[in-house]
N, C-alpha and C. Protein backbone atom coordinates (compact mmCIF):
# COMPACT_ATOMS: atom_id res chain seq x y z
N UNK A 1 -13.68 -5.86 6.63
CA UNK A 1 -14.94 -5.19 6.85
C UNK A 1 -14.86 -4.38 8.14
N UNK A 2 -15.58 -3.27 8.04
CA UNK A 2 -15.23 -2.29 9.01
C UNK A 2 -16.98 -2.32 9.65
N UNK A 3 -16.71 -2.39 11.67
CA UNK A 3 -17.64 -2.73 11.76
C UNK A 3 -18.49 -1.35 12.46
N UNK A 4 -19.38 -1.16 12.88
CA UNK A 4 -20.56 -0.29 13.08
C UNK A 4 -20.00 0.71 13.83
N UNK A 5 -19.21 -0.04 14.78
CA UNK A 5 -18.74 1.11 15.91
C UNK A 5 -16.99 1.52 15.32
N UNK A 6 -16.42 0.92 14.42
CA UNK A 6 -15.59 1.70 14.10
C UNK A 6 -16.11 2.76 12.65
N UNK A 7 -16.60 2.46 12.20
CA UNK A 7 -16.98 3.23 11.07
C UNK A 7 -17.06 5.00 10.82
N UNK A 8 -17.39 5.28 12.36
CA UNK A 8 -17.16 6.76 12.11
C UNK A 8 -15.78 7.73 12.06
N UNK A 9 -15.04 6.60 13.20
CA UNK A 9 -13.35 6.13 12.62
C UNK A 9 -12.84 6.89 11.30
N UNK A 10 -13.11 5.27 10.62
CA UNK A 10 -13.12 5.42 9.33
C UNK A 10 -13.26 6.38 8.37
N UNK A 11 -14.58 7.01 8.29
CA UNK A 11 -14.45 8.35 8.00
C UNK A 11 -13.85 9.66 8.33
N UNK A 12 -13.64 9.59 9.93
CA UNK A 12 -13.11 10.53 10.13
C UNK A 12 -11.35 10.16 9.65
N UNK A 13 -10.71 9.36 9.84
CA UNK A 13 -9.58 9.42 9.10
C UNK A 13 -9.15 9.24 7.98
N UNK A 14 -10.21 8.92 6.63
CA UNK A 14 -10.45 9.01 5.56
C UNK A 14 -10.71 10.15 5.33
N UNK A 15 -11.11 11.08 5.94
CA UNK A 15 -10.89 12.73 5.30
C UNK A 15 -9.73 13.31 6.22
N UNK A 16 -9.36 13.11 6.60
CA UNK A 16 -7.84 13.78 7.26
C UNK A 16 -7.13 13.21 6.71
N UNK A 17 -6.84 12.12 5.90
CA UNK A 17 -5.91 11.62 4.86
C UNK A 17 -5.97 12.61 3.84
N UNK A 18 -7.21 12.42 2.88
CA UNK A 18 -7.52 13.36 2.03
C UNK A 18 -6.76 14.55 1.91
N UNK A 19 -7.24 15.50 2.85
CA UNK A 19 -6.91 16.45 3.66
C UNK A 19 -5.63 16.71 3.40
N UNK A 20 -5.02 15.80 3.81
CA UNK A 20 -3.41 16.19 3.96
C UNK A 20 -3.06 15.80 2.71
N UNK A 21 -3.35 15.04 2.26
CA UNK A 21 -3.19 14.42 0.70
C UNK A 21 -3.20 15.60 -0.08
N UNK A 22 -4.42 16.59 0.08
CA UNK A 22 -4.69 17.92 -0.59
C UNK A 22 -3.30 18.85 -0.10
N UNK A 23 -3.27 19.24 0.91
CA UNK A 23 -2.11 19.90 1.48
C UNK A 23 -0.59 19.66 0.86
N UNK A 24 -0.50 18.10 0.96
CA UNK A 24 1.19 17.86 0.32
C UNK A 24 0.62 18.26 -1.09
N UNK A 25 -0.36 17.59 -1.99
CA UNK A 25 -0.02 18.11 -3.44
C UNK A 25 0.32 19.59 -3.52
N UNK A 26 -0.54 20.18 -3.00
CA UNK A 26 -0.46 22.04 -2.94
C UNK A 26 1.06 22.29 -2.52
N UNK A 27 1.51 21.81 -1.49
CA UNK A 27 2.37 23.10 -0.75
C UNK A 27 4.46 22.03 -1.01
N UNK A 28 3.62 20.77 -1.37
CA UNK A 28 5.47 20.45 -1.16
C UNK A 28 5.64 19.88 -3.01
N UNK A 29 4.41 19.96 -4.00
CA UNK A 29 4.13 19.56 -5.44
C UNK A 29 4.04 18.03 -5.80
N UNK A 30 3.83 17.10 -4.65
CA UNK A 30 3.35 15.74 -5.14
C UNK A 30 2.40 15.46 -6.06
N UNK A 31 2.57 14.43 -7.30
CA UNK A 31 1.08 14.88 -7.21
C UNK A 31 1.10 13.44 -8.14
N UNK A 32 1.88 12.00 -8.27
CA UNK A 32 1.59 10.62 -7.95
C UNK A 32 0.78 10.56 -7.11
N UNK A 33 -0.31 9.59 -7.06
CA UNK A 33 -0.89 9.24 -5.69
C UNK A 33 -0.16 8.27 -4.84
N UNK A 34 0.59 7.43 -4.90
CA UNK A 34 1.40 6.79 -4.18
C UNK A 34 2.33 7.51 -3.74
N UNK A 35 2.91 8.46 -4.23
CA UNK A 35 3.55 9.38 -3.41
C UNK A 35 3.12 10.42 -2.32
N UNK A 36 1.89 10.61 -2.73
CA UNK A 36 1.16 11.25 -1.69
C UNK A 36 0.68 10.66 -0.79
N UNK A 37 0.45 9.35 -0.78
CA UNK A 37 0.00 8.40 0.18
C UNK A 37 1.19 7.72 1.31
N UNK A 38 2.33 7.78 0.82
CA UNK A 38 3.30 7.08 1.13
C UNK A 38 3.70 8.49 2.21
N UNK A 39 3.88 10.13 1.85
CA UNK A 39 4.04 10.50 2.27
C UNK A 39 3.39 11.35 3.81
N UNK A 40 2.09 10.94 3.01
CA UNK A 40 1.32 11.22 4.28
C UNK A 40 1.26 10.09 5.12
N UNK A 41 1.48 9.08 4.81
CA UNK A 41 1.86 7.60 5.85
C UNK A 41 2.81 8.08 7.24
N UNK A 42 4.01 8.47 5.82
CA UNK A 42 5.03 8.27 6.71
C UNK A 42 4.67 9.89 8.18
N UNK A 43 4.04 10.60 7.79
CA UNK A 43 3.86 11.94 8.31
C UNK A 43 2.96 11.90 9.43
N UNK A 44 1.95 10.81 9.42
CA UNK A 44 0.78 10.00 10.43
C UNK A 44 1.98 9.52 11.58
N UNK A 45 2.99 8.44 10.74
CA UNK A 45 3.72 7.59 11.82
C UNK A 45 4.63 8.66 12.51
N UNK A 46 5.17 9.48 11.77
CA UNK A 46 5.81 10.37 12.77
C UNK A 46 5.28 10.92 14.12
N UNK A 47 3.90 11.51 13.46
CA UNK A 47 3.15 11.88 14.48
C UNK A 47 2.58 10.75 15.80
N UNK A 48 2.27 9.71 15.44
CA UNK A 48 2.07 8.81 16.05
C UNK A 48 2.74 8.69 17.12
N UNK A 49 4.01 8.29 16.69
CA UNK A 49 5.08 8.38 17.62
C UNK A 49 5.35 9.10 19.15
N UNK A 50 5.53 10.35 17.76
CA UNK A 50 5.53 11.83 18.66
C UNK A 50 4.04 11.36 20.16
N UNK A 51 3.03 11.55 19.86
CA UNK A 51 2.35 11.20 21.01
C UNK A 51 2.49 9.90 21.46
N UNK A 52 3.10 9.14 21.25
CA UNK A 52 3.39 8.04 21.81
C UNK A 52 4.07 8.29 23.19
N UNK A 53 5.32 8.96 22.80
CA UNK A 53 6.79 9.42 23.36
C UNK A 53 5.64 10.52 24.52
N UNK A 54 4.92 11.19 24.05
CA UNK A 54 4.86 12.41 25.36
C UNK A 54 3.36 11.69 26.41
N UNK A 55 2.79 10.68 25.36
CA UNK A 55 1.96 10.01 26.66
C UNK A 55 2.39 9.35 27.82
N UNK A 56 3.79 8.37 26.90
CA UNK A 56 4.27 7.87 28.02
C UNK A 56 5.46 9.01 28.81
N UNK A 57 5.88 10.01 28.65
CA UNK A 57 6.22 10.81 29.45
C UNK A 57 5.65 11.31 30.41
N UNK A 58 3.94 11.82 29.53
CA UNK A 58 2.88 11.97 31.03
C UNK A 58 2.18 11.00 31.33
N UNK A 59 2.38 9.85 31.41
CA UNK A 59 2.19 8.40 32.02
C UNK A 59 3.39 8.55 33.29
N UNK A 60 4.71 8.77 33.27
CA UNK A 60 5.66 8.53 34.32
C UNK A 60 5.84 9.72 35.33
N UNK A 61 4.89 10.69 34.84
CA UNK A 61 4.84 12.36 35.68
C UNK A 61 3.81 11.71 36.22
N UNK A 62 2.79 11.27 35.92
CA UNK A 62 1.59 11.04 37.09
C UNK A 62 1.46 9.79 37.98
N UNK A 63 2.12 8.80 37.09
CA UNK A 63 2.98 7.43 38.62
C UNK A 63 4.26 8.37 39.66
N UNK A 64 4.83 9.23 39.31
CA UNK A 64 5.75 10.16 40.33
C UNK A 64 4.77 10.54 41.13
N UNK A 65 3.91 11.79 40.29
CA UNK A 65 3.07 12.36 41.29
C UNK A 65 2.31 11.70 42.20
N UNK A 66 1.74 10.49 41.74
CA UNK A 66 0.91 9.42 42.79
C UNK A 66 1.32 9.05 44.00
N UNK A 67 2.85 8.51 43.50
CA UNK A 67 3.76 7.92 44.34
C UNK A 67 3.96 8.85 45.42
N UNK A 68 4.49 9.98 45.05
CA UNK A 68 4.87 11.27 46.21
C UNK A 68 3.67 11.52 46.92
N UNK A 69 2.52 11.45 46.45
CA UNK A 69 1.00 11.66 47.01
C UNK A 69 0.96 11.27 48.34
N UNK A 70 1.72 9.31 47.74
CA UNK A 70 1.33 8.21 48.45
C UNK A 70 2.21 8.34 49.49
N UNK A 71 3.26 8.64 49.39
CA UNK A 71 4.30 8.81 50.47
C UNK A 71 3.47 10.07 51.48
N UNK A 72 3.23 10.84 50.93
CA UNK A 72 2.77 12.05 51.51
C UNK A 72 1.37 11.57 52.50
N UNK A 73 0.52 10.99 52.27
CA UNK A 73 -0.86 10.55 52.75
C UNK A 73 -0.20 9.46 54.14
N UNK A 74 0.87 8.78 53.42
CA UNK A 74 1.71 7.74 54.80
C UNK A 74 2.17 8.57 55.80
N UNK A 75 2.73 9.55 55.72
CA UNK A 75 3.61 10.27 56.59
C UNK A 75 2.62 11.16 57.37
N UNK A 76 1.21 11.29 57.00
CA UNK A 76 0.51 11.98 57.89
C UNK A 76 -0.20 10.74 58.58
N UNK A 77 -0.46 9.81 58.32
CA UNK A 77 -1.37 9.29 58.69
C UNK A 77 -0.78 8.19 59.67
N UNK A 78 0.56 8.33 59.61
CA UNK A 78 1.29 7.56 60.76
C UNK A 78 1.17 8.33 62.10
């Protein structure tokens, strides 16, 4: 059961499934629904990933930048 505060969630990624669901049948000729589902799965997790990989890239650019900040704020304030 999906609860109150995720629910708009829900919809919203229940039509971007769709969505793409519509897209692969059209443009690559799926047109099983388990194949279309499976493929837009796998096309979510890719993506997933993908921002996974560049958050935590700009996760370790802004602990640098902090860090150098921090060094920087020490060296004046000595």
């Amino acid at each position: 059961m999906v609860g109150r505060e995720e629910e708009e969630y829900v919809r919203k990624a229940a039509k971007l499934i769709n969505e793409r669901m519509d897209f692969v049948r059209e443009k690559v000729g799926l047109s099983e629904s388990y194949e279309l589902l499976a493929f837009v799965a796998l096309d979510y997790a890719i993506d997933n990933l993908k921002f996974d990989n560049k958050h935590s890239d700009l996760q370790k650019t802004v602990m640098t930048k902090i860090s150098e900040m921090d060094i920087l704020v020490d060296s004046i304030l000595k």
